[in-house]
Protein backbone atom coordinates (compact mmCIF):
# COMPACT_ATOMS: atom_id res chain seq x y z
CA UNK A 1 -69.45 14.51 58.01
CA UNK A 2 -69.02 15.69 54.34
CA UNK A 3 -65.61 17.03 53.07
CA UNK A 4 -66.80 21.00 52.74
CA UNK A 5 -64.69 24.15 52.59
CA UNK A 6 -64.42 24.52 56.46
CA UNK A 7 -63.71 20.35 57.04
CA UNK A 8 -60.12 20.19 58.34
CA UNK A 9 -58.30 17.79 55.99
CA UNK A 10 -57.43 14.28 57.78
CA UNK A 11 -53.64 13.80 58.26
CA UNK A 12 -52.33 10.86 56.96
CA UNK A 13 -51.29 8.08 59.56
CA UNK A 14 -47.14 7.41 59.64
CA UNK A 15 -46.85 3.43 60.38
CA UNK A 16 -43.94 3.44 63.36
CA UNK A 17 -42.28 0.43 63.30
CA UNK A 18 -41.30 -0.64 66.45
CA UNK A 19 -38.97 -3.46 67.80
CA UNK A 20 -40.66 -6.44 68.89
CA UNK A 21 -40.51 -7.29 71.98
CA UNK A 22 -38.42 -10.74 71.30
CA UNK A 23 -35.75 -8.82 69.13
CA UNK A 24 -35.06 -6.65 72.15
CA UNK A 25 -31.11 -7.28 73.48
CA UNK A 26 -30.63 -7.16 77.07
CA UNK A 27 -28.90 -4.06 78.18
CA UNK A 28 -26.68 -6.09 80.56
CA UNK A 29 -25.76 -8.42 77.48
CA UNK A 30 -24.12 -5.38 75.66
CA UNK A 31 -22.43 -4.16 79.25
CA UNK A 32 -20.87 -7.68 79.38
CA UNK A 33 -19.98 -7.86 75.61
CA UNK A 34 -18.02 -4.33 75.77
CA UNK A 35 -16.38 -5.30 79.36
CA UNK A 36 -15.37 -8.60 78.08
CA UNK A 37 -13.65 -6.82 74.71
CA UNK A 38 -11.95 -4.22 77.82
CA UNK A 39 -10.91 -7.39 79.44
CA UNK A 40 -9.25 -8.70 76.59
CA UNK A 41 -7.61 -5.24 75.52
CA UNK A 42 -6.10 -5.35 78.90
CA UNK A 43 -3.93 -8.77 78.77
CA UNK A 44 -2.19 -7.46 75.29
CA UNK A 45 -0.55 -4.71 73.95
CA UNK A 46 0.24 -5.76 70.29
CA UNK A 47 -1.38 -2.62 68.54
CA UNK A 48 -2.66 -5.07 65.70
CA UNK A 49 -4.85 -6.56 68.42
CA UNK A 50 -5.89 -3.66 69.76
CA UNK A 51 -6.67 -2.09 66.28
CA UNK A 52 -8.72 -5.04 65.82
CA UNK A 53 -10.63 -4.75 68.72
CA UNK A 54 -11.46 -0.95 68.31
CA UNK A 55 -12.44 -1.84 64.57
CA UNK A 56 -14.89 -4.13 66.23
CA UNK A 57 -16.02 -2.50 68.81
CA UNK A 58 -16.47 0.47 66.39
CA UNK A 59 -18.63 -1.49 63.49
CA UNK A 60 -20.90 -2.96 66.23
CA UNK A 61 -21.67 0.66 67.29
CA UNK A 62 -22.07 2.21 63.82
CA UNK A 63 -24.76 -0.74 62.45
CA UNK A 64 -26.60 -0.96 65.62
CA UNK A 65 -26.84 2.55 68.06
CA UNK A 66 -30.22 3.80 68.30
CA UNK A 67 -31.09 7.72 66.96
CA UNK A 68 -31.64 8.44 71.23
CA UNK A 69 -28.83 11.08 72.88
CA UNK A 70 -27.24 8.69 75.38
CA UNK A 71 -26.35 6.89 72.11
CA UNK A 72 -24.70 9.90 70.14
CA UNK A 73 -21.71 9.24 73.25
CA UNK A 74 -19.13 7.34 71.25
CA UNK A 75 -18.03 9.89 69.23
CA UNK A 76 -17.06 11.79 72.20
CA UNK A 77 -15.26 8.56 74.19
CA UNK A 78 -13.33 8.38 70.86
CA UNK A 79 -12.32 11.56 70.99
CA UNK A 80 -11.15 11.61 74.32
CA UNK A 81 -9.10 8.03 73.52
CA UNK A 82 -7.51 10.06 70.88
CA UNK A 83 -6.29 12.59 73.51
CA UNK A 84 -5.58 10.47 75.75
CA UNK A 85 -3.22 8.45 73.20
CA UNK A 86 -1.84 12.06 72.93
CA UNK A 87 -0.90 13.15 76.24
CA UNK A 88 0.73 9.71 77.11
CA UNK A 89 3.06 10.34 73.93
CA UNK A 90 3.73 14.23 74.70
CA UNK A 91 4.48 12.47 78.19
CA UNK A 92 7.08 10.45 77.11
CA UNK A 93 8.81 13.05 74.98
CA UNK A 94 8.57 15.51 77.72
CA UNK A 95 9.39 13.50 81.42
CA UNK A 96 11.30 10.65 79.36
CA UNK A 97 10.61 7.19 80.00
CA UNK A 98 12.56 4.42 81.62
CA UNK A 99 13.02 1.92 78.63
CA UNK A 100 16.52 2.75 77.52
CA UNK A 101 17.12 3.23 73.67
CA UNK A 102 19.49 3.33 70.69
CA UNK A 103 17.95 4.98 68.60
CA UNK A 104 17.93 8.60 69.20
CA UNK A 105 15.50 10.63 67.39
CA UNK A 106 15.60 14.71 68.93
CA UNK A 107 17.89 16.01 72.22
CA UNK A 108 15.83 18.54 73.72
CA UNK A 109 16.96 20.76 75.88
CA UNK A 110 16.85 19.11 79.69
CA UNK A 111 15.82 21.14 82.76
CA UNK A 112 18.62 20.64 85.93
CA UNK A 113 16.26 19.44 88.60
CA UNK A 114 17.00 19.02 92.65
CA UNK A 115 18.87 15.80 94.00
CA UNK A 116 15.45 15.15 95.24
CA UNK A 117 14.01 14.47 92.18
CA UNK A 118 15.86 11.86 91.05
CA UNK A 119 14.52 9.75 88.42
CA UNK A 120 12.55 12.40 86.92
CA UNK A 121 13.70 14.30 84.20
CA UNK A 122 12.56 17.38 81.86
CA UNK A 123 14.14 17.39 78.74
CA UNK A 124 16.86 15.02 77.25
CA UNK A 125 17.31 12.36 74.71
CA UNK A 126 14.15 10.88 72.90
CA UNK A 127 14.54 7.75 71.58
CA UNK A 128 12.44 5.28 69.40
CA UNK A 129 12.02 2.82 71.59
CA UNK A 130 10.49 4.90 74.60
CA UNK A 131 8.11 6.76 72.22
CA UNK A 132 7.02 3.44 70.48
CA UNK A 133 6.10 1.76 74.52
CA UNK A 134 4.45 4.76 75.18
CA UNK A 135 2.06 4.51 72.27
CA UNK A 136 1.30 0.28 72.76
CA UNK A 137 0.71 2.04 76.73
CA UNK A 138 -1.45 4.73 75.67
CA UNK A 139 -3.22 2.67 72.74
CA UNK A 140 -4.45 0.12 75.42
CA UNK A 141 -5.54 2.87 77.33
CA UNK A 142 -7.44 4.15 74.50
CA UNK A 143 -8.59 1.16 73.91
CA UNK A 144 -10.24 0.31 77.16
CA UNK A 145 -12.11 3.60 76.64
CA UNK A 146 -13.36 2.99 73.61
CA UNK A 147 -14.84 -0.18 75.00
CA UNK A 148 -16.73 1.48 77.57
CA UNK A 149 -18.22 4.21 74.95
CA UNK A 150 -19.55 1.32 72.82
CA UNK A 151 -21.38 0.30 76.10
CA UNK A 152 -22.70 3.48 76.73
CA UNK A 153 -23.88 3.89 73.32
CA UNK A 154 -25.90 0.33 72.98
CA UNK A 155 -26.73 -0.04 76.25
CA UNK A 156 -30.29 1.72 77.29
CA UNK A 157 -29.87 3.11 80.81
CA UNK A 158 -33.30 3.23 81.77
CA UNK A 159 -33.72 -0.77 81.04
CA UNK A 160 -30.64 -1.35 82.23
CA UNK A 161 -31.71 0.86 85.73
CA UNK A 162 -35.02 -1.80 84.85
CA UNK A 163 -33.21 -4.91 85.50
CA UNK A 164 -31.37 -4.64 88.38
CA UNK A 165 -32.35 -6.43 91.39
CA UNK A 166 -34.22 -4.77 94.09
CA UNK A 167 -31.75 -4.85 96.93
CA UNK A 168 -28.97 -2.50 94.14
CA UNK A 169 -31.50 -0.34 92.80
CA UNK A 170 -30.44 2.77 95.61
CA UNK A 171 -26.52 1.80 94.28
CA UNK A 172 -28.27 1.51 90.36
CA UNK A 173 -30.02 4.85 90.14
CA UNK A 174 -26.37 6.47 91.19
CA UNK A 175 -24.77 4.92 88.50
CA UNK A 176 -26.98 5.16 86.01
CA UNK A 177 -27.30 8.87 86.58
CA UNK A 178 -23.28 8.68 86.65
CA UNK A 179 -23.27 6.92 82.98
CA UNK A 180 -26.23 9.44 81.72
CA UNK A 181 -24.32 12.68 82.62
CA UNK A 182 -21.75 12.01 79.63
CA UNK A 183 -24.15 11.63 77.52
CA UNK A 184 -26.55 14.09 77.86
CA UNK A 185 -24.04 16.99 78.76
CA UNK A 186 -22.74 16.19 75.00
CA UNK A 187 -26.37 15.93 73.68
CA UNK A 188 -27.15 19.37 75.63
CA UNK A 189 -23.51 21.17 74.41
CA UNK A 190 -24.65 20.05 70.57
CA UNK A 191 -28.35 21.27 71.46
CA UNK A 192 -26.72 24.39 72.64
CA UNK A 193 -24.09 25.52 70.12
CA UNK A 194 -26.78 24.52 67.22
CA UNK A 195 -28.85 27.23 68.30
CA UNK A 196 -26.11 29.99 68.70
CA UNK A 197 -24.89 29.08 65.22
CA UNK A 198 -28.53 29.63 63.99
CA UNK A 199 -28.60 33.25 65.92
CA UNK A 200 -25.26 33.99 64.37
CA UNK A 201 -23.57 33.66 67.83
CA UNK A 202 -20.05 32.11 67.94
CA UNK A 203 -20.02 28.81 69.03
CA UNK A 204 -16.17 27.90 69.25
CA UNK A 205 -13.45 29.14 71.34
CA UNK A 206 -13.54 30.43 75.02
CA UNK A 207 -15.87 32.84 74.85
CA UNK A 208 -18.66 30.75 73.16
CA UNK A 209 -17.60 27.76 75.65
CA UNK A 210 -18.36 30.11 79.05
CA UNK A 211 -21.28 30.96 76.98
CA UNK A 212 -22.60 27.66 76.69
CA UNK A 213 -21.02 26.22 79.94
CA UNK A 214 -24.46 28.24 82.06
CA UNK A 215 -27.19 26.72 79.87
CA UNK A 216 -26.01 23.37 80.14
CA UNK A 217 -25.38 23.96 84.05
CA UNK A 218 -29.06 25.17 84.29
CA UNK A 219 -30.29 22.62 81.89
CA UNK A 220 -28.39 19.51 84.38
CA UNK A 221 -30.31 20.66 87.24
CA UNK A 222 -33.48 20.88 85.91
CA UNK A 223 -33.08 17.28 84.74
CA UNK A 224 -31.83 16.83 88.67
CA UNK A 225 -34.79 18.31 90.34
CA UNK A 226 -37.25 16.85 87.34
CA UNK A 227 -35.53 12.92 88.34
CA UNK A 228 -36.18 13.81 92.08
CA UNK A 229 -40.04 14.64 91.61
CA UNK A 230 -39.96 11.96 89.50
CA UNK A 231 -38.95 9.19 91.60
CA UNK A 232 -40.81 10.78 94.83
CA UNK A 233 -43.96 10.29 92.94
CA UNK A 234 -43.51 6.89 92.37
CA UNK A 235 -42.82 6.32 96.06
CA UNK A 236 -39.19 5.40 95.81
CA UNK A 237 -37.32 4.52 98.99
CA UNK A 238 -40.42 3.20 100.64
CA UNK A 239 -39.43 -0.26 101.85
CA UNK A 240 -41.31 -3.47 102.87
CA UNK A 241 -41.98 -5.04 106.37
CA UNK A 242 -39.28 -7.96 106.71
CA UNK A 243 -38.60 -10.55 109.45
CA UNK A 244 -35.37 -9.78 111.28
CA UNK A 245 -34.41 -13.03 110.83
CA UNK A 246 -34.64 -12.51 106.93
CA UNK A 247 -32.43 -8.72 107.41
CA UNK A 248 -29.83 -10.78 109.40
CA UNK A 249 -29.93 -14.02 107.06
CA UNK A 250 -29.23 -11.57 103.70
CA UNK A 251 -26.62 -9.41 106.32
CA UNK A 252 -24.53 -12.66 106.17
CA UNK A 253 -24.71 -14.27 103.01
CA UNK A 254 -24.04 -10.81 101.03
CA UNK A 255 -20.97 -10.23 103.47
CA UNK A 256 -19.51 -13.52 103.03
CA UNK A 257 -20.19 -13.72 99.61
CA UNK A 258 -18.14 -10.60 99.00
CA UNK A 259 -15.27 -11.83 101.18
CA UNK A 260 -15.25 -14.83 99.39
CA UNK A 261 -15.28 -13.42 96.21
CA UNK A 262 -12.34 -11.37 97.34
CA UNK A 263 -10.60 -14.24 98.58
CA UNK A 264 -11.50 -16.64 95.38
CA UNK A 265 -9.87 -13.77 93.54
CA UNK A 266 -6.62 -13.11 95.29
CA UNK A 267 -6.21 -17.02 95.22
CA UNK A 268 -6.39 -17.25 91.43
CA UNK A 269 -4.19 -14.41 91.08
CA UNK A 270 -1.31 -15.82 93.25
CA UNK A 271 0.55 -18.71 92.43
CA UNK A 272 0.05 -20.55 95.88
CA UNK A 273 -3.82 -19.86 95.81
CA UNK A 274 -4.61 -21.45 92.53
CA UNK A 275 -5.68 -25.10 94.59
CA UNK A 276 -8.70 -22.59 96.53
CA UNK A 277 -8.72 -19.60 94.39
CA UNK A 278 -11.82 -21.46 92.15
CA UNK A 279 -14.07 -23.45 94.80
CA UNK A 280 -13.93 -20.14 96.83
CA UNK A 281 -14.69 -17.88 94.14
CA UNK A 282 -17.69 -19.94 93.27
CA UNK A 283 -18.87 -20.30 96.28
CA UNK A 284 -18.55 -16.45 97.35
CA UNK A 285 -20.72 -15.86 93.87
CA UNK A 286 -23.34 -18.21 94.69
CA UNK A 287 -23.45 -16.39 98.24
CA UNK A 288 -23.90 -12.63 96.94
CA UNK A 289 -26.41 -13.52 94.71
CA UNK A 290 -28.59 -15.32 97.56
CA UNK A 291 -27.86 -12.30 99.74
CA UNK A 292 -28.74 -9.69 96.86
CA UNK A 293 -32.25 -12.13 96.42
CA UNK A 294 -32.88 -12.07 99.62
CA UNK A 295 -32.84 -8.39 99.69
CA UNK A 296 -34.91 -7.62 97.05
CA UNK A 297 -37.92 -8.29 99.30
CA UNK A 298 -37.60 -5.05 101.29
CA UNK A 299 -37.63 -3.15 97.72
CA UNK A 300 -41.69 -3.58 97.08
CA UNK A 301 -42.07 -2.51 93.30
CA UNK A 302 -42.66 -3.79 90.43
CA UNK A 303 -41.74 -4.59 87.00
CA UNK A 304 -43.70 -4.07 83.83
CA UNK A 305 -42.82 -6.05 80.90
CA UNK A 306 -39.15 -6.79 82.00
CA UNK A 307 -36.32 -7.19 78.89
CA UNK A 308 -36.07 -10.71 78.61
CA UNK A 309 -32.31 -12.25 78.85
CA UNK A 310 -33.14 -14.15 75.54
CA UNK A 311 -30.83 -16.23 73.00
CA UNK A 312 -29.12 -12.89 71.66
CA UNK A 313 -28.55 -11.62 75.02
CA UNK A 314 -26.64 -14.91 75.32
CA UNK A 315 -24.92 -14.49 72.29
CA UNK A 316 -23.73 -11.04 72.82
CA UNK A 317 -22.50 -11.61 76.46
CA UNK A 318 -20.87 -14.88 75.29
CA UNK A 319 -19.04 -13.39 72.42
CA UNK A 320 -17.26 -10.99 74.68
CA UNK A 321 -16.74 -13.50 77.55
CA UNK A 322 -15.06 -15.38 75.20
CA UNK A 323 -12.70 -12.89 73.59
CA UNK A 324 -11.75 -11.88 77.05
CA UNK A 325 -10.71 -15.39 78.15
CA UNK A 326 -8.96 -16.69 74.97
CA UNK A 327 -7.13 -13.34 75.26
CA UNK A 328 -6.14 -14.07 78.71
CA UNK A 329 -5.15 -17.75 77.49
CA UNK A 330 -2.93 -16.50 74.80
CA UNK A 331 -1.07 -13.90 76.83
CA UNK A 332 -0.50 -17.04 79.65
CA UNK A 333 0.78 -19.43 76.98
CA UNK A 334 2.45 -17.19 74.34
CA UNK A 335 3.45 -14.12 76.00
CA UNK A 336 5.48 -12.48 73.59
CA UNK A 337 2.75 -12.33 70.80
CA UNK A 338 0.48 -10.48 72.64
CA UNK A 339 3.39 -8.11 74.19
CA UNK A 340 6.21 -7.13 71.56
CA UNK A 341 9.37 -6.25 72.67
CA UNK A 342 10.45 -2.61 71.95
CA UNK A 343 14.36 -3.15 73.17
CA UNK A 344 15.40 -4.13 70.64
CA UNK A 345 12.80 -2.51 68.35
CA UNK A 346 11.08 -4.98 66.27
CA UNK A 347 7.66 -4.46 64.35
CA UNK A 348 4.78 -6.36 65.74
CA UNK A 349 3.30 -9.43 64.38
CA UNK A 350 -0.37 -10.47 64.17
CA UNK A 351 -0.93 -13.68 65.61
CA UNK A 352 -3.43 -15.72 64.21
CA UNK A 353 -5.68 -17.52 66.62
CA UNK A 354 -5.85 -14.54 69.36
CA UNK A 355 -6.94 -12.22 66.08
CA UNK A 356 -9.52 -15.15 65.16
CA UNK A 357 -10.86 -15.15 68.95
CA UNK A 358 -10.87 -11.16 68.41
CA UNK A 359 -12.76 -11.53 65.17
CA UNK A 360 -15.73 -13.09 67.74
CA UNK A 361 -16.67 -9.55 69.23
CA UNK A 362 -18.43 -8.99 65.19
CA UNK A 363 -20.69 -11.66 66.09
CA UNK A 364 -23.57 -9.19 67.68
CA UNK A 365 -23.61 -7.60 64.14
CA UNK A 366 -24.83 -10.58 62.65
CA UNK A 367 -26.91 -11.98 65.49
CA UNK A 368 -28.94 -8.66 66.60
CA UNK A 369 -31.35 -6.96 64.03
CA UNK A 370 -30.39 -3.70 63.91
CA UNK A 371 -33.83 -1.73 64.81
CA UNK A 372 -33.82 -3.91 68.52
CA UNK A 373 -30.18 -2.14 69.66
């Protein structure tokens, strides 16, 4: 046709550049990567470490979270470390805390309180050293928080829902709607309060929260009923013809393998159980996952173009596995580095090779291209 008056012009085509499909990182690798950094957080509370780790945890986020609205999460899982850092220090001025101290820094006035009550107190002496334990408590705390809002932010729900195996994917969609519901109530709230603000509506304060809090209500259980349809057309909870043999085989070995799990790991964490604690552990493992296998055949779908668990994904899981076990190695051998004293009060050192083995949870920024996050 000839370019007249009445020709509609031809839009230009956009190239959309897409990740390929061997840059794509496991959504499992960056679960294990931020629970391996929580892991580590946990054995120490030297708030150089810890600043460390949420520094890491932080620059992984910011140079590799996609543009979607489960990722815009941190932000708020920051936010709520930052209150939770807080109300553990308000905590500490207000009930006291049982770490005696010197150093007295306000005497507020204390409430009397029933001889039923004792060991609780309202009011009294603040000192130093109780206010400086309660913020190494309330920064590990933080923390571990942190950790889990860098997961939620890298890690895709709806491949990681993808993945699972067949005989957890009742148990996955439940927790994958759990981990969603954050995210999208935040997404839906900044949705929300953008619009008022464009009508001239206030957005802050009570009155435009209970003005907001309906919408998103309404706007969660359309995406409850829309999920339902969803997963009714696709036929889910239909389940395959298997032997009763098979049923009673995976019965067993998913049983045992959780008791011995449970047993492997009340023997490492006991002192007379460290001879059984491994083999048991192992074993138990090696047992759930042939009971979980074995139950994937009553679960008939199927997969299209699964994420592959590639060299990155190896990388990423392995660089958190491994700051959560030299972590746990240098609170076992050199406890006092990774857990300052506060009586007496001394400032905290850094100590080199645990802030080295922290320095590994950077390695998914230089490993992962940043459009495959």
């Amino acid at each position: 046709m000839g370019k007249g008056a009445g020709a509609r012009p031809e839009r230009a085509r956009v190239p959309v550049s897409r990740p390929r499909r061997g840059n794509v990182v496991h959504s499992g690798a960056w679960w294990v990567w931020a629970l391996g950094l929580g892991v580590g957080a946990s054995r120490t509370t030297n708030p150089l470490l810890l600043g460390l780790l949420v520094t890491a945890a932080g620059y992984v986020v910011a140079t590799h979270r996609s543009s979607a609205p489960w990722a815009r999460s941190y932000t708020a899982f920051a936010k709520l470390a930052l209150a939770v850092l807080v109300v553990r220090l308000v905590f500490a001025v207000v009930l006291g805390s049982p770490i005696p101290g010197t150093h007295v820094l306000v005497t507020l006035p204390e409430v009397p309180l029933p001889h039923w009550a004792q060991g609780i107190r309202l009011g009294g002496r603040v000192t130093a050293e109780s206010l400086v334990f309660a913020l190494y408590d309330g920064l590990k705390l933080a923390t571990l928080l942190i950790c889990v809002g860098a997961a939620n932010a890298l890690a895709n729900p709806a491949r990681l829902l993808k993945s699972l195996p067949g005989a957890l994917y009742e148990i996955g969609v439940a927790v994958v709607v759990a981990l969603t519901f954050a995210p999208n109530l935040i997404a839906d709230v900044q949705r929300l309060r953008a619009a008022r603000r464009l009508r001239g509506r206030p957005d802050r304060g009570v009155r435009g929260l209970l003005q907001v809090g309906l919408p998103v209500l309404e706007g969660a259980l359309e995406r409850s009923v829309a999920l339902a349809a969803a997963m009714d057309a696709r036929g889910y909870g239909r389940t395959a013809a298997v032997p009763v043999a098979v049923r009673r085989t995976t019965a067993a070995l998913t049983l045992g393998g959780l008791l011995g799990v449970c047993a492997g790991t009340y023997g490492l964490l006991t002192a007379e159980g460290g001879t059984y604690g491994l083999p048991v552990l192992g074993a138990g493992v090696v047992a759930a996952l042939a009971g979980l296998r074995l139950g994937g055949r009553r679960s008939p779908r199927t997969r299209y173009r699964p994420d592959p668990w590639n060299a990155r994904a190896w990388l990423v899981a392995g660089s958190g596995a491994a700051v959560a076990a030299l972590l746990a190695l240098a609170a076992a051998r050199d406890p006092a580095a990774l857990h300052p004293g506060v009586v007496p009060l001394t400032a905290p050192a850094l100590p080199l090779w645990p802030a080295a083995a922290v320095l590994l949870a950077l390695l998914p920024a230089l490993v992962v291209p940043k459009e495959s996050s």
